[in-house]
Every structure is written in C-alpha cells, then in structure tokens.
Protein backbone atom coordinates (compact mmCIF):
# COMPACT_ATOMS: atom_id res chain seq x y z
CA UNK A 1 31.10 -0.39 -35.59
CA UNK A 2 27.93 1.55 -35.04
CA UNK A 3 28.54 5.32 -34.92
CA UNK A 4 26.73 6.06 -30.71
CA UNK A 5 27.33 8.34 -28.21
CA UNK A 6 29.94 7.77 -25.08
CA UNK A 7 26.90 7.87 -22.61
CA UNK A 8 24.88 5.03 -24.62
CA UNK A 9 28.25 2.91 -25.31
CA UNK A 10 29.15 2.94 -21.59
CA UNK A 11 25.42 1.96 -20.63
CA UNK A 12 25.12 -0.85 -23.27
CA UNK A 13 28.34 -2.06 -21.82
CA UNK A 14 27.88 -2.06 -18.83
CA UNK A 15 24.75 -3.40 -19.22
CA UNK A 16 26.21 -6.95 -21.14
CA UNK A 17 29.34 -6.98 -19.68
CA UNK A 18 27.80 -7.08 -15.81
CA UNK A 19 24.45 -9.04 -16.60
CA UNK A 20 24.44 -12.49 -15.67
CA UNK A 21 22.24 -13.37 -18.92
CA UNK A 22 21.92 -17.24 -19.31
CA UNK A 23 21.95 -18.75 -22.95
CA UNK A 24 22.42 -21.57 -24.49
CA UNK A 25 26.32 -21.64 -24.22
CA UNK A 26 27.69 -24.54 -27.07
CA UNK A 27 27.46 -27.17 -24.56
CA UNK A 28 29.98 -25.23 -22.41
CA UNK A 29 32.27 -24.55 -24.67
CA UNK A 30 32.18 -21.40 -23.84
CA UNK A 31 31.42 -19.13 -20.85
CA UNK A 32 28.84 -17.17 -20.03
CA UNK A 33 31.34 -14.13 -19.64
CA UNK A 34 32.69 -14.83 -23.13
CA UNK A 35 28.60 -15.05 -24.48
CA UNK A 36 27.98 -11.84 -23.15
CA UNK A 37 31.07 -10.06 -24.94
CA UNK A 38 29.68 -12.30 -27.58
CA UNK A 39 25.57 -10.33 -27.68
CA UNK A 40 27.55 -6.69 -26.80
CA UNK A 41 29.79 -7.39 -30.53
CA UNK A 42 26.14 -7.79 -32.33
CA UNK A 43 24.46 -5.26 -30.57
CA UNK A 44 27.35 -2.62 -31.17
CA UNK A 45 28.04 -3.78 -34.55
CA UNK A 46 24.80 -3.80 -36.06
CA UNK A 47 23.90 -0.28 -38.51
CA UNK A 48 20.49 -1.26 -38.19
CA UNK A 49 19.91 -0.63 -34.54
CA UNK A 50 17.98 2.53 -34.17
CA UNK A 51 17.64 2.51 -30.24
CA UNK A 52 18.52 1.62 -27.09
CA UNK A 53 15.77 1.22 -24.28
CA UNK A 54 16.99 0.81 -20.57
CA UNK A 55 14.81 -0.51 -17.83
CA UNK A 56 16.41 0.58 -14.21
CA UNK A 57 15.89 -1.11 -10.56
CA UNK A 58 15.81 1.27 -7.02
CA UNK A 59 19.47 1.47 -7.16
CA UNK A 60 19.50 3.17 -11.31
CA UNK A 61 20.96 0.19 -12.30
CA UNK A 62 20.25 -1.76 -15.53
CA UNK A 63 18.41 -4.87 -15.22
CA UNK A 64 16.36 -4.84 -18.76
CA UNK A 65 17.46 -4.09 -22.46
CA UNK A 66 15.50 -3.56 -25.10
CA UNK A 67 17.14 -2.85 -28.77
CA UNK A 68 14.92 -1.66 -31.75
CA UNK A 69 16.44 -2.70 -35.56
CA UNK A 70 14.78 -0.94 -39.00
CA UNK A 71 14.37 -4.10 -40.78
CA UNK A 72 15.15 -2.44 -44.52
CA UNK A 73 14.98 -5.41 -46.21
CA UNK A 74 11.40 -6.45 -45.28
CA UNK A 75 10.51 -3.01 -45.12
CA UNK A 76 11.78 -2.42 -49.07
CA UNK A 77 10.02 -5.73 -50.31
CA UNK A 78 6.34 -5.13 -48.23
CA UNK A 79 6.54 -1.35 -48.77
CA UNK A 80 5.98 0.02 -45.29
CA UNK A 81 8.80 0.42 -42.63
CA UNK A 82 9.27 -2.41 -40.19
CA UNK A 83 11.62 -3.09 -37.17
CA UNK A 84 12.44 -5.62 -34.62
CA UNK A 85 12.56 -5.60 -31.11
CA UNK A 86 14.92 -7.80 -28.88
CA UNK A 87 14.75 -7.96 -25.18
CA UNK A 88 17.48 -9.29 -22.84
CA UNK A 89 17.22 -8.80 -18.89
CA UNK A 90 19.71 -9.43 -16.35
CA UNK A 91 19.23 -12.45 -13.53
CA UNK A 92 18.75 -9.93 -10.94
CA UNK A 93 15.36 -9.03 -12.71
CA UNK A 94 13.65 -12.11 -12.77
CA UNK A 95 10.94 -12.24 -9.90
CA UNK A 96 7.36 -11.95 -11.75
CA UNK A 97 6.60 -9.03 -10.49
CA UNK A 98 9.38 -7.29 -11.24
CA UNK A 99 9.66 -8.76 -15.03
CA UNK A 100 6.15 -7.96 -15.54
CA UNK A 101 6.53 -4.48 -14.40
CA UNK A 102 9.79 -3.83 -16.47
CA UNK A 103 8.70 -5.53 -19.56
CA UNK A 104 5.53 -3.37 -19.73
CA UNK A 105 7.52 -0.56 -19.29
CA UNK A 106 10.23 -0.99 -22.48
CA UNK A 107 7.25 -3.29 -24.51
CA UNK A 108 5.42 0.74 -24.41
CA UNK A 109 8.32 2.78 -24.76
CA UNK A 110 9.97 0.80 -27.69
CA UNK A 111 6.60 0.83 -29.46
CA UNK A 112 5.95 4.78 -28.62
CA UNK A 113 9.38 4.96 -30.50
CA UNK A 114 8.50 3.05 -33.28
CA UNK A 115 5.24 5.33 -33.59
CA UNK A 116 7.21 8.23 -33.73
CA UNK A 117 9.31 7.44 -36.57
CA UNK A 118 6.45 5.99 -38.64
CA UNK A 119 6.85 2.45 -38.14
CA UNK A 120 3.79 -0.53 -39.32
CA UNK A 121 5.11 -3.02 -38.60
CA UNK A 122 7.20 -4.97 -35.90
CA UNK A 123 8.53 -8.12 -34.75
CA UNK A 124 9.67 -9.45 -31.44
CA UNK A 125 11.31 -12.90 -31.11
CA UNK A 126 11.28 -14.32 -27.70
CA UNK A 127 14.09 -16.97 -27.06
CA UNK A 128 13.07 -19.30 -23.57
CA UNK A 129 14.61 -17.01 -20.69
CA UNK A 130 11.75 -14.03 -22.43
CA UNK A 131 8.80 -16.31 -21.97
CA UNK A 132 7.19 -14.54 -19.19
CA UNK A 133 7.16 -11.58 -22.22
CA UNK A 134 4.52 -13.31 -23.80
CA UNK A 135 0.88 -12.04 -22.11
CA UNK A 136 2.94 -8.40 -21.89
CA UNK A 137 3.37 -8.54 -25.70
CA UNK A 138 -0.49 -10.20 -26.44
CA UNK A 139 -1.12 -7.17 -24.32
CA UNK A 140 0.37 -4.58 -25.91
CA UNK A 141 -1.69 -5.76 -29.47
CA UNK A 142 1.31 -8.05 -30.52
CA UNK A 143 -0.23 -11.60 -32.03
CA UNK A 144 1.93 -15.02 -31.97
CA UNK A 145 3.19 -15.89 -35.57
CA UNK A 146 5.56 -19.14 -35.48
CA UNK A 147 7.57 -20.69 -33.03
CA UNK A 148 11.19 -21.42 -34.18
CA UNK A 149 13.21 -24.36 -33.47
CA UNK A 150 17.32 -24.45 -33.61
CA UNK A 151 19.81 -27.36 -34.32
CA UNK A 152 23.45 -27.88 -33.96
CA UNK A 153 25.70 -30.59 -34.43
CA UNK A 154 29.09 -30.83 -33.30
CA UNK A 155 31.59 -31.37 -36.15
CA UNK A 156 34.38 -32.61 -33.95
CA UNK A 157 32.13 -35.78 -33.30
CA UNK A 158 30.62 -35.93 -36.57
CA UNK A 159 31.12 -38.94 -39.21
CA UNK A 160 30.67 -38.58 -42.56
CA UNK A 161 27.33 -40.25 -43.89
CA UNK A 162 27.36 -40.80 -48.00
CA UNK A 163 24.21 -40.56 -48.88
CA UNK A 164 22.96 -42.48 -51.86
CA UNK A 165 21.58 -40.29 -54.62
CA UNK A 166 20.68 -40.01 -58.20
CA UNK A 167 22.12 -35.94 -58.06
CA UNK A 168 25.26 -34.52 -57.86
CA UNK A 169 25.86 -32.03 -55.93
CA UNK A 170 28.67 -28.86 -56.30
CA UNK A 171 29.71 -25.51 -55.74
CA UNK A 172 27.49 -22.51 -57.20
CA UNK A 173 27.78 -21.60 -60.45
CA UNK A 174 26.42 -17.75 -62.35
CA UNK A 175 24.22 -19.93 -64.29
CA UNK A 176 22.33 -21.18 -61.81
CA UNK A 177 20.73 -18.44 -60.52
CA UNK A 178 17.51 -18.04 -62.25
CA UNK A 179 16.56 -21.75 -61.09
CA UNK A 180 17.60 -21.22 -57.53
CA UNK A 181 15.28 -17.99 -57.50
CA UNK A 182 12.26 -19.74 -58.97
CA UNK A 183 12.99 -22.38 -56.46
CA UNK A 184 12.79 -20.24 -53.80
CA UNK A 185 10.16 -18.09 -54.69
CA UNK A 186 8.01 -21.41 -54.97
CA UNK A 187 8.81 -23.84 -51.94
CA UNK A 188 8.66 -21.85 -48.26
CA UNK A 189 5.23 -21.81 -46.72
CA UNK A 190 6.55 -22.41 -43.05
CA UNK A 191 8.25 -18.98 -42.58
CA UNK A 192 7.15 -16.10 -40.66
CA UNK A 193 6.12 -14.25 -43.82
CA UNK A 194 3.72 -16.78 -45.27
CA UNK A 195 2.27 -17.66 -41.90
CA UNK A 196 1.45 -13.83 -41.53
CA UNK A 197 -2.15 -13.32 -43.18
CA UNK A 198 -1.51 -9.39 -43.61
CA UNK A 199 1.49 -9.98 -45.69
CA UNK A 200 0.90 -10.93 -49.70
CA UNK A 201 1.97 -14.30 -50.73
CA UNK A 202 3.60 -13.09 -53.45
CA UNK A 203 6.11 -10.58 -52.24
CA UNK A 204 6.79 -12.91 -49.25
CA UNK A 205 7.28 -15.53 -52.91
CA UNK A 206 9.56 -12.60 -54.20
CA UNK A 207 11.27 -11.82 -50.34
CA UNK A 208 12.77 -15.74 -50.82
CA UNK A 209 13.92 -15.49 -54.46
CA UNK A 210 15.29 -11.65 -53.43
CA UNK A 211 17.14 -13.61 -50.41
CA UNK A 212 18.96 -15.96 -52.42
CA UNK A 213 19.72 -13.77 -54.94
CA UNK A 214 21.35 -11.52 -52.57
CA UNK A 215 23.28 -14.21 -51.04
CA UNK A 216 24.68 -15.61 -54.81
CA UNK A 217 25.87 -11.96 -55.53
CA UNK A 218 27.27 -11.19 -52.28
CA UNK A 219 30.29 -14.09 -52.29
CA UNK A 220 29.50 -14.28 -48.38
CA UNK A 221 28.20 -17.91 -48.08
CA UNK A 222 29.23 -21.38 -49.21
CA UNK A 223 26.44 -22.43 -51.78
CA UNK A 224 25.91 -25.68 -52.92
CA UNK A 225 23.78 -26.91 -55.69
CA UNK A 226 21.55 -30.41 -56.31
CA UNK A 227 21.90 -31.12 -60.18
CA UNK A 228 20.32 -33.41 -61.94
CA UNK A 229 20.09 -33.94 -65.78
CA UNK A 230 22.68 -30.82 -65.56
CA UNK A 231 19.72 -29.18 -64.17
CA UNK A 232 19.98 -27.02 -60.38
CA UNK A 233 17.07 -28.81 -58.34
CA UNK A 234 17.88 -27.74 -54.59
CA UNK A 235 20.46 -25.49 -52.97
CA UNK A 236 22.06 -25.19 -49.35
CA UNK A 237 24.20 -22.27 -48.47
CA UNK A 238 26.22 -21.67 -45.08
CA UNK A 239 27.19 -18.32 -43.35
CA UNK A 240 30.52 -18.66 -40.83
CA UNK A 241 29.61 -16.51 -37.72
CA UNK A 242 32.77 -14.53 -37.60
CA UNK A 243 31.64 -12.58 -34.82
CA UNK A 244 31.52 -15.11 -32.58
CA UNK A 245 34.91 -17.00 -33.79
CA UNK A 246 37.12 -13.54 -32.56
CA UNK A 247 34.98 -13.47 -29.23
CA UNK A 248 35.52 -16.92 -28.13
CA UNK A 249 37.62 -18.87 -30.93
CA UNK A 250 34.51 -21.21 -31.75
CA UNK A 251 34.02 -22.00 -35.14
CA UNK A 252 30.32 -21.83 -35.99
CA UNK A 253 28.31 -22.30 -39.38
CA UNK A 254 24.87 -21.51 -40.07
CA UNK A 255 22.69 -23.35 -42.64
CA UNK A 256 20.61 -19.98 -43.76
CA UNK A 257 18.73 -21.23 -46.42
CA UNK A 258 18.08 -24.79 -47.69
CA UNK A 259 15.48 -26.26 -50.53
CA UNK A 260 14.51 -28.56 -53.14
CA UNK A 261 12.08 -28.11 -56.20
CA UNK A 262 9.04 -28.70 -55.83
CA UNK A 263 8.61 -31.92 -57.99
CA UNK A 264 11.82 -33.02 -56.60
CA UNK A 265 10.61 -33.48 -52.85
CA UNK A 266 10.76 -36.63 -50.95
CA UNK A 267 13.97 -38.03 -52.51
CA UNK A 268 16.33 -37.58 -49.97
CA UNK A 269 18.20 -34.75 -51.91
CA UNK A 270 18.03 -32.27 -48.80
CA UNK A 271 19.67 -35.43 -46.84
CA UNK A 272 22.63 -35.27 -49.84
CA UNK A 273 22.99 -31.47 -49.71
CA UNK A 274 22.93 -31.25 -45.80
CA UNK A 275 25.85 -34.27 -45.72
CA UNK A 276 27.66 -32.64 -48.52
CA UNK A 277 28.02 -28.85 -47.08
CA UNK A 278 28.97 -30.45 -43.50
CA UNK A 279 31.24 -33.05 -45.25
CA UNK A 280 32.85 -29.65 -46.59
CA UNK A 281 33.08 -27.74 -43.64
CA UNK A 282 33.74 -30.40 -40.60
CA UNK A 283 38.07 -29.79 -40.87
CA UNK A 284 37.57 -25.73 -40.75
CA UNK A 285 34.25 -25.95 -38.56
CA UNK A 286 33.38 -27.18 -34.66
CA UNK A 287 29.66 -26.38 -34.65
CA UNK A 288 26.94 -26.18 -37.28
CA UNK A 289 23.69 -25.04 -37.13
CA UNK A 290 19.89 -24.59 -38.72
CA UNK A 291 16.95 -22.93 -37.75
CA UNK A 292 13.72 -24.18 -38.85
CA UNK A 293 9.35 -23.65 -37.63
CA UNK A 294 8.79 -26.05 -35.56
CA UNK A 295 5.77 -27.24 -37.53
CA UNK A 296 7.89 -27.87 -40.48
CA UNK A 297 8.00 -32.00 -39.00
CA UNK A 298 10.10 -32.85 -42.22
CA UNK A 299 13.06 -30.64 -41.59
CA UNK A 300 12.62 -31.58 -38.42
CA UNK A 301 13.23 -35.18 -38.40
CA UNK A 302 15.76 -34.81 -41.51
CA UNK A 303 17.73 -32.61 -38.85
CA UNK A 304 17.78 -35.21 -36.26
CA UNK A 305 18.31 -38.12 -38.44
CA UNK A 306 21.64 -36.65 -39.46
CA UNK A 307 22.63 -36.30 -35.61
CA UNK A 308 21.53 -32.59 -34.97
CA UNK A 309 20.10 -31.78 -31.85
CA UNK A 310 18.02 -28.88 -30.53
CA UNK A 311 19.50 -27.04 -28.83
CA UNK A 312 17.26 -23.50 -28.68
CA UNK A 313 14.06 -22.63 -29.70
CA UNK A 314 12.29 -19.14 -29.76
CA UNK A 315 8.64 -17.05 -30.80
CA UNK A 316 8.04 -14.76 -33.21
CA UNK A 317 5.37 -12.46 -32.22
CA UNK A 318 4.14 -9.47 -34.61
CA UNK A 319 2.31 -6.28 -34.39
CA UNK A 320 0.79 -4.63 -37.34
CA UNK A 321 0.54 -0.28 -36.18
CA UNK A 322 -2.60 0.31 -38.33
C-alpha cells in the first residue's frame, strides 16, 4: 500500500467510507457500501498517486475528491511528464451551484499542482455522475478527446457460442511476440492517443506494441493467440481484478487489449478470440468486461452480438500545459 501520512489516510477514508457515491454496482451484486471500500483499495493502493485534493462544505466536511496520478508510462513513451486527474463527490454535493463552485475550486488547485511539479500534460476521465464537470474542465483549457463506452456480460448466464473459423486459437507462446507487437503497433486508431493531434502517430504506434509487450513479459494476463498457417494473426488478453474479488468476492475479468491484423479484418476472428477467452474463464469468472470508443461501431456491435451489454460509459478530456 501507498506509503501517506495518518492525517491524509484518515481524510481519504473518511471521505469513501461516508460518501454516498453512486456507481454502476454489477447489477446489484454488490452494495454501494462494499463499492466504496472497493474505490478507497485503488485509491490507497495505487504508487502512482501523487495527491490528494479535498473540497469542504460550511460544516469542514468532505463532499469532493480529487486524486492526481504521474502517468510514467505515457510520460516515458511521449517524453514529457503527464498525469491524470479523477474526481469523485459525495451525494450531499450535488446541487449545481454547489458542484460548480467545488469543481472549479479542485479543477484549479489540481492543475496549480501539476504546474508546480512540471507537468504537460493531463487527462481527466469523467464517468456519468461527473458530467456537470464538463464546461468547468472546457473552462479551465481542457479539450474533449473520446468518449468511452464499457461492456459486461455475466458469465453465470452465459452459453458457450462455437464460432466457426478457419484459425485456431491458443495460449501465448515466446515466439509470438514480435507479430503481436507489429500487430499492435499497426491496428488502433480509435484510442485516446491517436485521436489526440499533439501526440505523434508513431510513438502512440510504439505506446501499443510497448503495451503488449509489457503484458507478454509480465505473466499477469491470460493471452490468447489467432493462428493461422502457424502464423499469430490477432490476440486477446484478460486481467482478473483482484482488488475487487477480496472487497466484495465478485469475480471480474477485463478484456485489456484485443486485435486482429490488418489484412485479417472482417473474418470474424475477434468473434473466435472473444468466445474462446470467455469459454476459458466462465467456471472461475462471474463478470467480464471491455472497454472500447464509442465510435469504434465494429467493436461495438461485435460486443453486443455476443450478449454484452453496456453498462458504463465515460469522457476523456485533455489539457496540453504549453
């Protein structure tokens, strides 16, 4: 766990543990009590958090949150030092005048902070209950970038669907690294990083093929690989949110990456490679999900074909400190 002071631990707390902060909650299958133990595990557990910003009402009581992240891997492949802010408020907080008033507040304080330690760059996702943080943000110089869309299915309902396909599909081999990186590095154009016209194409390229490097060398994730003619043409890996499973007991994957070569689109091998990872997880899994743009229309509708639903969606806004 991060390494804070007493005073900052008991305020972040306090903060979580008291808030009434409404999520998305698994289809009630778990509490909101639970959820909130659930955010004060990530924001306690994460090395990358740098500060915590408190917004107080008339009584000194917490009603906002804001939490500033160095972002060192963006930050090592764009060369200048980046960070992310995330906002959460409490229900007490949420007449418009009030939010409005509060937001401007930690919006100017987190980026004073940022300036201080020499930040360029910074991004701020806004899930649905931060909405009203969008004209503060547009305000304070930050520009919209994507808007992000998340699925789920639940595993406990889910049937298997064989897909019919002219690739096989297995576990990750050491020898198939070099094709999944120059996949990678050659078929996202929906991400944050390519829709963001001050960042080069090619390191955001190289950022992907880093990625999944990282993720073969790290023995973290589940990968599975698309072959065909003994040759790796897509790849799907899944991250277990183990966080969340010693919170509330709910067994959660993540599809974090997901792809298929270029010259190999439109043949249903995402379908096979989607089927096979959640044939593979559904007896040790009860929810899995994916994250995709929202203007990416064919993961879209290859996400709800299979039975995924949204179930969240949020927006990345940016702001480049010239």
């Amino acid at each position: 766990m991060k390494k804070i002071s007493i005073s900052i631990l008991s305020k972040v707390r306090n903060f979580f543990l008291s808030s009434k902060i409404t999520r998305y909650l698994y289809e009630q299958q778990i509490n909101r009590n639970i959820y909130n133990k659930y955010l004060l595990e990530l924001a306690l557990r994460d090395k990358n958090v740098k500060k915590y910003l408190f917004d107080y009402d008339t009584k000194r009581e917490a009603t906002a949150l804001a939490i500033v992240q160095h972002l060192g891997f963006d930050s090592k492949i764009f060369d200048m030092p980046s960070a992310r802010v995330s906002f959460f408020f409490s229900r007490e907080s949420r007449q418009a005048a009030v939010q409005y008033n509060w937001s401007q507040r930690l919006i100017k304080e987190a980026v004073d902070y940022l300036k201080s330690i020499g930040s360029k760059y910074i991004i701020c996702r806004l899930n649905p209950e931060c909405i009203f943080l969008k004209h503060p943000l547009e305000e304070a110089n930050f520009r919209l970038l994507d808007a992000l869309v998340k699925f789920n299915i639940d595993l406990n309902k889910y049937c298997s669907s064989k897909e019919d396909s002219c690739v096989e599909v297995r576990c990750y081999k050491r020898s198939d690294l070099p094709y999944l990186e120059r996949i990678a590095s050659e078929v996202f154009i929906y991400d944050r990083f390519h829709s963001d016209n001050f960042l080069p194409k090619d390191k955001s390229d190289y950022l992907h093929k880093l990625w999944i490097k990282n993720i073969c060398l790290s023995n973290h994730d589940d990968i599975f690989v698309a072959v065909k003619n003994n040759k790796p043409v897509g790849f799907l890996s899944l991250t277990e949110d183990f966080i969340l499973k010693k919170v509330s007991g709910l067994r959660v994957f993540s599809i974090t990456l997901v792809a298929v070569a270029l010259n190999y689109q439109n043949r249903g091998i995402g379908r096979v490679l989607i089927c096979h990872a959640l044939d593979n997880i559904k007896d040790k899994a009860d929810i899995c999900e994916v994250g995709t743009q929202i203007n990416n229309i064919p993961a879209c509708r290859t996400y709800e074909s299979l039975g995924f639903k949204v179930f969240s969606s949020n927006l990345t806004f940016r702001r480049w400190m010239k």
